[in-house]
N, C-alpha and C. Protein backbone atom coordinates (compact mmCIF):
# COMPACT_ATOMS: atom_id res chain seq x y z
N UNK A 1 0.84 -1.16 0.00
CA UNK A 1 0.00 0.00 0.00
C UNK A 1 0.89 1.24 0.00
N UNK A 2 0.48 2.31 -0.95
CA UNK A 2 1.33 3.50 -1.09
C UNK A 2 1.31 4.35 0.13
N UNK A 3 1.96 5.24 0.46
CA UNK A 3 2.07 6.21 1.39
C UNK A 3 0.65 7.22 1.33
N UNK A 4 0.73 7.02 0.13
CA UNK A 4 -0.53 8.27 0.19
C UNK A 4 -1.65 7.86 0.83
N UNK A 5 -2.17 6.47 0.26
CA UNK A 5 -3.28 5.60 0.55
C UNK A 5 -3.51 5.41 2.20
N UNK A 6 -2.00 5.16 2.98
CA UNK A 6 -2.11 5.00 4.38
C UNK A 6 -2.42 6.57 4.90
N UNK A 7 -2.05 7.63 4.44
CA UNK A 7 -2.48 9.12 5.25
C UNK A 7 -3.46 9.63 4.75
N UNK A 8 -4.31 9.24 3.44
CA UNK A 8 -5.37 9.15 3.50
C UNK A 8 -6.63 8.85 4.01
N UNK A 9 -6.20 7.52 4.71
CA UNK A 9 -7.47 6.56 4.86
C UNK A 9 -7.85 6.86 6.37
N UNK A 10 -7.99 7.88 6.95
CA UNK A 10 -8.38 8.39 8.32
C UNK A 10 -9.98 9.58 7.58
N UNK A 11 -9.57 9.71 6.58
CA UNK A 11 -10.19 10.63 5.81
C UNK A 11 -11.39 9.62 5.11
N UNK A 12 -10.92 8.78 4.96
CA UNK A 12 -12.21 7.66 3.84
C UNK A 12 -12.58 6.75 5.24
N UNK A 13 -12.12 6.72 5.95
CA UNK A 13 -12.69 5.80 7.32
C UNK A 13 -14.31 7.27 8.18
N UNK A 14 -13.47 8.21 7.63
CA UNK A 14 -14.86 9.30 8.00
C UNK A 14 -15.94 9.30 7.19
N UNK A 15 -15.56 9.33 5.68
CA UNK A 15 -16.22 9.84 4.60
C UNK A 15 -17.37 8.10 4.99
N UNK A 16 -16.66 7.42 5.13
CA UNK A 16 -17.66 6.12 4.87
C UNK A 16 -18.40 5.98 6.44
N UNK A 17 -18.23 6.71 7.37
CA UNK A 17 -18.84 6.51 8.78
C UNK A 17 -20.42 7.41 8.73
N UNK A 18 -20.31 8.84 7.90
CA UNK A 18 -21.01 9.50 7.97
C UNK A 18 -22.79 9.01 7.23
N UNK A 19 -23.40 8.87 8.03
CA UNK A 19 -24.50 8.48 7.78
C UNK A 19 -25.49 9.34 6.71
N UNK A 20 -25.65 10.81 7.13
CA UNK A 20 -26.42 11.64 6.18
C UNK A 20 -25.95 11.69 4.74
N UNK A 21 -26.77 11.63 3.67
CA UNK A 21 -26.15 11.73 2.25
C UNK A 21 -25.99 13.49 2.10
N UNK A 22 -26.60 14.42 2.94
CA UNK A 22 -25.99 15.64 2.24
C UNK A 22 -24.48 15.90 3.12
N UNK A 23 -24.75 15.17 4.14
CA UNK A 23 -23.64 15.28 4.59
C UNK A 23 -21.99 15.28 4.59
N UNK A 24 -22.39 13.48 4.42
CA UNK A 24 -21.36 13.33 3.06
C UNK A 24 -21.24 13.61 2.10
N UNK A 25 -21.59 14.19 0.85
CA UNK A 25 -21.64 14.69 -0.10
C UNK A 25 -20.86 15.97 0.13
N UNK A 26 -21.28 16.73 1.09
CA UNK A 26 -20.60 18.04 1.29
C UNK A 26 -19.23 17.60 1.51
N UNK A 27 -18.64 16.51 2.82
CA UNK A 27 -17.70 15.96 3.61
C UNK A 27 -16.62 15.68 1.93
N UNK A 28 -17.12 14.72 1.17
CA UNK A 28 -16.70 14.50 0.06
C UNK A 28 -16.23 15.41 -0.77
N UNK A 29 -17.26 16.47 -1.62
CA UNK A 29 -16.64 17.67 -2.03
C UNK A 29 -15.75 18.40 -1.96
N UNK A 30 -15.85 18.66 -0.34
CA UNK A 30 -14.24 19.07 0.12
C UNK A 30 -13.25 18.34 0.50
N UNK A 31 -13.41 16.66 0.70
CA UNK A 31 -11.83 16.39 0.40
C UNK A 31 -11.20 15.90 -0.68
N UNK A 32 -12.54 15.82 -1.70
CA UNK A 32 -12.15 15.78 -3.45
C UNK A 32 -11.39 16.79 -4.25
N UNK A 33 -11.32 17.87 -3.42
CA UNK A 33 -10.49 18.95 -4.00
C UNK A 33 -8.76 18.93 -3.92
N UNK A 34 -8.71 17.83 -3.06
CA UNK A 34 -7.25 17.34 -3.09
C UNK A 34 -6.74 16.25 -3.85
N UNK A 35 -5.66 16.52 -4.96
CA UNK A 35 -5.53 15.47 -6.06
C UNK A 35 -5.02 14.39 -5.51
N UNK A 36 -4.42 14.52 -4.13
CA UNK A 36 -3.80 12.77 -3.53
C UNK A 36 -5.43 12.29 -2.92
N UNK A 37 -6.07 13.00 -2.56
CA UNK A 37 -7.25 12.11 -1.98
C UNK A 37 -8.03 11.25 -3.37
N UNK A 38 -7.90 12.29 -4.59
CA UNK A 38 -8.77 11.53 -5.49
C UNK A 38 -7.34 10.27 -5.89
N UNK A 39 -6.15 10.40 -5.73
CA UNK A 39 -5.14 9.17 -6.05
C UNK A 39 -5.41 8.56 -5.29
N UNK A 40 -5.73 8.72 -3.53
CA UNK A 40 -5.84 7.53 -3.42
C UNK A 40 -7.14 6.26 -3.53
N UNK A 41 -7.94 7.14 -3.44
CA UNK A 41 -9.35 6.36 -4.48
C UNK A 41 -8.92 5.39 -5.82
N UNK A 42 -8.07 6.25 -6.68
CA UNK A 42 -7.85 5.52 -7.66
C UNK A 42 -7.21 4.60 -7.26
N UNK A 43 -6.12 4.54 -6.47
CA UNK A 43 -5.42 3.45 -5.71
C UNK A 43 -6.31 1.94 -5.76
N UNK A 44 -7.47 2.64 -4.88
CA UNK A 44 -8.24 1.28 -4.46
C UNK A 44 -8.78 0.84 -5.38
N UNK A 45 -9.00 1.61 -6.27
CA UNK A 45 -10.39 1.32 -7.47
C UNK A 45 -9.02 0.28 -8.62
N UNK A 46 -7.85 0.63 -8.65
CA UNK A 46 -7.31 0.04 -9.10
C UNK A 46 -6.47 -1.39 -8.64
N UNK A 47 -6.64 -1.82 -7.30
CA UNK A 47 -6.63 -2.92 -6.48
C UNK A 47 -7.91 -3.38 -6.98
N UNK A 48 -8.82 -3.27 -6.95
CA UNK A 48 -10.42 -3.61 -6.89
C UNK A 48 -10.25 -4.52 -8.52
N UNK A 49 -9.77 -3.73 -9.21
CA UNK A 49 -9.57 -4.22 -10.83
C UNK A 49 -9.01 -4.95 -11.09
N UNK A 50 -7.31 -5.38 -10.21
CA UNK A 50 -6.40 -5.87 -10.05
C UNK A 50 -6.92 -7.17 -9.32
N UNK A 51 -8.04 -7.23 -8.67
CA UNK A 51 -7.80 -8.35 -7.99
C UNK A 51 -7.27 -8.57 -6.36
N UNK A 52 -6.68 -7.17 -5.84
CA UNK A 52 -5.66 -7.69 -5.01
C UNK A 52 -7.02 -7.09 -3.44
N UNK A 53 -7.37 -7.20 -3.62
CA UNK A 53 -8.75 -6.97 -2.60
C UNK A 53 -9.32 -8.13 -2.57
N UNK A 54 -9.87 -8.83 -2.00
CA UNK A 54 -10.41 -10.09 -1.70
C UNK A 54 -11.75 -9.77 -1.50
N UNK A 55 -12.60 -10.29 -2.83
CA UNK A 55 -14.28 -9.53 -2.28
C UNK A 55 -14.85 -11.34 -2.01
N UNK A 56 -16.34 -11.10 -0.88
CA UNK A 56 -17.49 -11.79 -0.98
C UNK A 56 -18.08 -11.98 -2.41
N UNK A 57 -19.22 -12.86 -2.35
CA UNK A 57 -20.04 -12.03 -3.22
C UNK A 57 -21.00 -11.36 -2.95
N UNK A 58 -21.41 -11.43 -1.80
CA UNK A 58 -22.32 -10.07 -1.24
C UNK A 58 -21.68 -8.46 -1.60
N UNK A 59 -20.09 -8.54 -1.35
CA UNK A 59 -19.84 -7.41 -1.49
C UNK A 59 -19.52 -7.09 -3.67
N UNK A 60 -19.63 -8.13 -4.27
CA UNK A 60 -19.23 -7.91 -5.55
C UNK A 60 -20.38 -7.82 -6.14
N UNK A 61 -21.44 -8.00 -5.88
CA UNK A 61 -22.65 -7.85 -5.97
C UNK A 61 -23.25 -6.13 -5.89
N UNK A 62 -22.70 -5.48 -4.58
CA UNK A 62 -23.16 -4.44 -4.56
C UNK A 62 -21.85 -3.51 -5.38
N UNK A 63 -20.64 -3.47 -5.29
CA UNK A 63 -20.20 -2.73 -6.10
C UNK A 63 -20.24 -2.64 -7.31
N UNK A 64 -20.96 -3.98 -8.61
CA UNK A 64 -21.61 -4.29 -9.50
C UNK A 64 -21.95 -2.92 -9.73
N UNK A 65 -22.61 -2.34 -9.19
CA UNK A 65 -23.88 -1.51 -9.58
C UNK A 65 -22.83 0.28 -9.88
N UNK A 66 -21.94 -0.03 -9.12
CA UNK A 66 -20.73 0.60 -9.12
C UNK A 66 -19.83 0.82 -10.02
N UNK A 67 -19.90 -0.22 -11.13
CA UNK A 67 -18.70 0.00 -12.15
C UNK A 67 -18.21 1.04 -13.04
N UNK A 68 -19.54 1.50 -13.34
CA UNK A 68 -19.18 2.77 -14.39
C UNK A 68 -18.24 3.75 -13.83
N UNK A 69 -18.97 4.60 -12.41
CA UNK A 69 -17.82 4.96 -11.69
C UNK A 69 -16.96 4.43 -11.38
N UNK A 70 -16.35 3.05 -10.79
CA UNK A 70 -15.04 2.46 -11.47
C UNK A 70 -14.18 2.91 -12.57
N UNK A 71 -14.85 2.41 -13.58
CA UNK A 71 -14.23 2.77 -14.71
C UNK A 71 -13.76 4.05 -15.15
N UNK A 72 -14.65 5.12 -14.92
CA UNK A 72 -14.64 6.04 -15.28
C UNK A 72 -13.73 7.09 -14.47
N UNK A 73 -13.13 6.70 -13.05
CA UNK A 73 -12.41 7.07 -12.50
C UNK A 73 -10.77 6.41 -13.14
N UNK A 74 -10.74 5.33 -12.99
CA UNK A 74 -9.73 4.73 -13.92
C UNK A 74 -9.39 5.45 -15.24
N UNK A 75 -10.13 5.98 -15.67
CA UNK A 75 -9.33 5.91 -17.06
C UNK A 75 -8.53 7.17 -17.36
N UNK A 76 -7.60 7.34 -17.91
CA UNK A 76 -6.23 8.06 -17.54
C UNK A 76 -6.29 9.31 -18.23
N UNK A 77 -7.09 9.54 -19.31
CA UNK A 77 -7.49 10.72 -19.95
C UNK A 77 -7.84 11.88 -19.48
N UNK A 78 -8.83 11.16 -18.62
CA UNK A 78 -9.70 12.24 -18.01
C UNK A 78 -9.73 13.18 -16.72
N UNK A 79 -8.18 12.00 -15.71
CA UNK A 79 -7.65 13.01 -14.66
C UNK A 79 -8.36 13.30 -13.38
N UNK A 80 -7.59 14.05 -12.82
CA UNK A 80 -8.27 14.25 -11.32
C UNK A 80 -9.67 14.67 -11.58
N UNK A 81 -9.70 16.12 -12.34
CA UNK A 81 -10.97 16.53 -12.85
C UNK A 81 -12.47 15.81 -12.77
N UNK A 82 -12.25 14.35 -13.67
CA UNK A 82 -13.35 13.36 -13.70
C UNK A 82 -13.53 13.02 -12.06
N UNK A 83 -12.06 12.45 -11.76
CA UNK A 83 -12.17 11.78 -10.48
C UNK A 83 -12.82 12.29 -9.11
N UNK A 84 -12.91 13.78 -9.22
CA UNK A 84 -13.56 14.37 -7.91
C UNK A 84 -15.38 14.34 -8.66
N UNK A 85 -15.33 14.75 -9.95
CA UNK A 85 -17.08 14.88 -10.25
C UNK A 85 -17.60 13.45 -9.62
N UNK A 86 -16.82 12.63 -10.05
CA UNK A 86 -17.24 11.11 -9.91
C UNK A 86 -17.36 10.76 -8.50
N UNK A 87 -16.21 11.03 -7.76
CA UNK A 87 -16.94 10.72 -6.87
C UNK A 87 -17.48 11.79 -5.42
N UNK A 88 -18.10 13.07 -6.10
CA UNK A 88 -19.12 14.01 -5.42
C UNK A 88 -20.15 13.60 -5.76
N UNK A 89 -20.59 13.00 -7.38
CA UNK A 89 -21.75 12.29 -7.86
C UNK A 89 -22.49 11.29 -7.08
N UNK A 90 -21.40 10.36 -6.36
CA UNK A 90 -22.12 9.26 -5.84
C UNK A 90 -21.63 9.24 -4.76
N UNK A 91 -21.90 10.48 -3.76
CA UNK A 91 -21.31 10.08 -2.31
C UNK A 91 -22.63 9.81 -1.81
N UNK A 92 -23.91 9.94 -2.02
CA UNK A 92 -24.92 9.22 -1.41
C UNK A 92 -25.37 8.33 -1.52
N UNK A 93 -24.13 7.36 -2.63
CA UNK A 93 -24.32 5.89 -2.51
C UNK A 93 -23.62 4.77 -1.73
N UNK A 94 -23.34 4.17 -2.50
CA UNK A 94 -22.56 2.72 -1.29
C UNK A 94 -21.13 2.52 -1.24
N UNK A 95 -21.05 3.62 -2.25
CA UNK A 95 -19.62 2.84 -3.00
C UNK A 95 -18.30 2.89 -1.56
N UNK A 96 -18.38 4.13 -1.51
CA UNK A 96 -17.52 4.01 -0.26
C UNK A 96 -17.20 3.86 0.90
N UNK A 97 -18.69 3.46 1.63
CA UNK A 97 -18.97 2.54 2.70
C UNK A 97 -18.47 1.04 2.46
N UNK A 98 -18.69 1.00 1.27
CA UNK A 98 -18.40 -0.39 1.08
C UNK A 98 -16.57 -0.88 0.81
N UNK A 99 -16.33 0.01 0.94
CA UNK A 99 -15.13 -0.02 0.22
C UNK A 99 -13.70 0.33 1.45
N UNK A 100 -14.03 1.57 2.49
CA UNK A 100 -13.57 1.66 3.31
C UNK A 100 -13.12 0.07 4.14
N UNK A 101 -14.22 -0.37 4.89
CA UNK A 101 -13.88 -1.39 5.16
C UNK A 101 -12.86 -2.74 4.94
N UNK A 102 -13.24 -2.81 3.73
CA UNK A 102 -11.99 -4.01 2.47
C UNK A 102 -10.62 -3.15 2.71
N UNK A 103 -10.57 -1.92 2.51
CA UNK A 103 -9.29 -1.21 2.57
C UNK A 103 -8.56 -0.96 3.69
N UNK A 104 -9.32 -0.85 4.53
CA UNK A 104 -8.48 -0.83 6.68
C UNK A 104 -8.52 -2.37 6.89
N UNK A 105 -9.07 -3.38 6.22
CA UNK A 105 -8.88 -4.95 6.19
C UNK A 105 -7.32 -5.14 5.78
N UNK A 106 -7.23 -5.10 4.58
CA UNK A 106 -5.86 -4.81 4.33
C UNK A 106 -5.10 -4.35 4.51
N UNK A 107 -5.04 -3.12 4.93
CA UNK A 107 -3.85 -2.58 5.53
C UNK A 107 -3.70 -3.36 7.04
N UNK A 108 -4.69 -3.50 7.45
CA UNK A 108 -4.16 -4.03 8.53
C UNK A 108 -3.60 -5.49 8.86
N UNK A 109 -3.92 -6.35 7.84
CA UNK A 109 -3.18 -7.67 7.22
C UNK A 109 -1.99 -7.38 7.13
N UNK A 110 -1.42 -6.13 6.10
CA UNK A 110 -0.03 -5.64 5.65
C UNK A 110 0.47 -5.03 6.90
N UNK A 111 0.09 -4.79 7.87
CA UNK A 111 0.57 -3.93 8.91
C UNK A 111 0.96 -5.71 10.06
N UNK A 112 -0.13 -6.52 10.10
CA UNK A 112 0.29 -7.09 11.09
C UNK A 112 1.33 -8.34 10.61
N UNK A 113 1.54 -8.81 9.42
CA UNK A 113 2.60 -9.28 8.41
C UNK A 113 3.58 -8.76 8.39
N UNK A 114 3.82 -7.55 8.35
CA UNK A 114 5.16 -6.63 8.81
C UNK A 114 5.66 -6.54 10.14
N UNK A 115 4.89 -6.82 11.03
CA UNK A 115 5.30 -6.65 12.31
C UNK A 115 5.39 -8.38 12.76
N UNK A 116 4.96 -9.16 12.25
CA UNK A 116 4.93 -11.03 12.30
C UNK A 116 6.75 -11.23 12.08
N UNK A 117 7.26 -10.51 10.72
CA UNK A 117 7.83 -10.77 9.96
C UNK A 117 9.64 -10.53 10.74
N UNK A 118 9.06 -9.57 11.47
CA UNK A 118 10.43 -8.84 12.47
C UNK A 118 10.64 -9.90 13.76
């Protein structure tokens, strides 16, 4: 996991806690205005693609519904720019509730593997 992704994710552990959708939405907006917060999204969205996330199918099921924004954050043309519309668009959906979780899973696998390992 990149550096950015770990000083990020205090920030997406909020964004995905907050219950109200205008809430988050607002919460989102403003930390979409930072191009490492939208990298590290892409980060995950590009683990997610990669494989290296370990889904249910309960959980592949609901991010299903998710892909376009996937994709559309992924694709390299279009830049931070896309990446904050995209995801201010759908902060009153699932995507990153769902997603937080899988991602502090892992790091904390990689965190307690590193410390096994010493």
């Amino acid at each position: 996991m990149s550096s950015n992704l770990r000083q990020h994710l205090p920030k997406l552990q909020v964004v995905a806690g907050i219950k109200s959708i205008k809430v988050r939405k607002l919460v989102l907006d403003e930390f979409s205005k930072d191009k490492e917060f939208c990298s590290a999204i892409r980060e995950i969205f590009k683990n997610l693609k990669k494989r290296n996330i370990k889904l249910n199918d309960h959980q592949k099921r609901k991010l299903r519904r998710h892909k376009a924004v996937i994709v559309g954050v992924l694709e390299k043309r279009k830049g931070a720019k896309r990446c904050r519309k995209l995801t201010v668009q759908t902060g009153d959906g699932f995507l990153l509730p769902i997603l937080i979780p899988l991602v502090a899973e892992v790091v904390g696998q990689l965190i307690q593997s590193r410390y096994e390992s010493r």
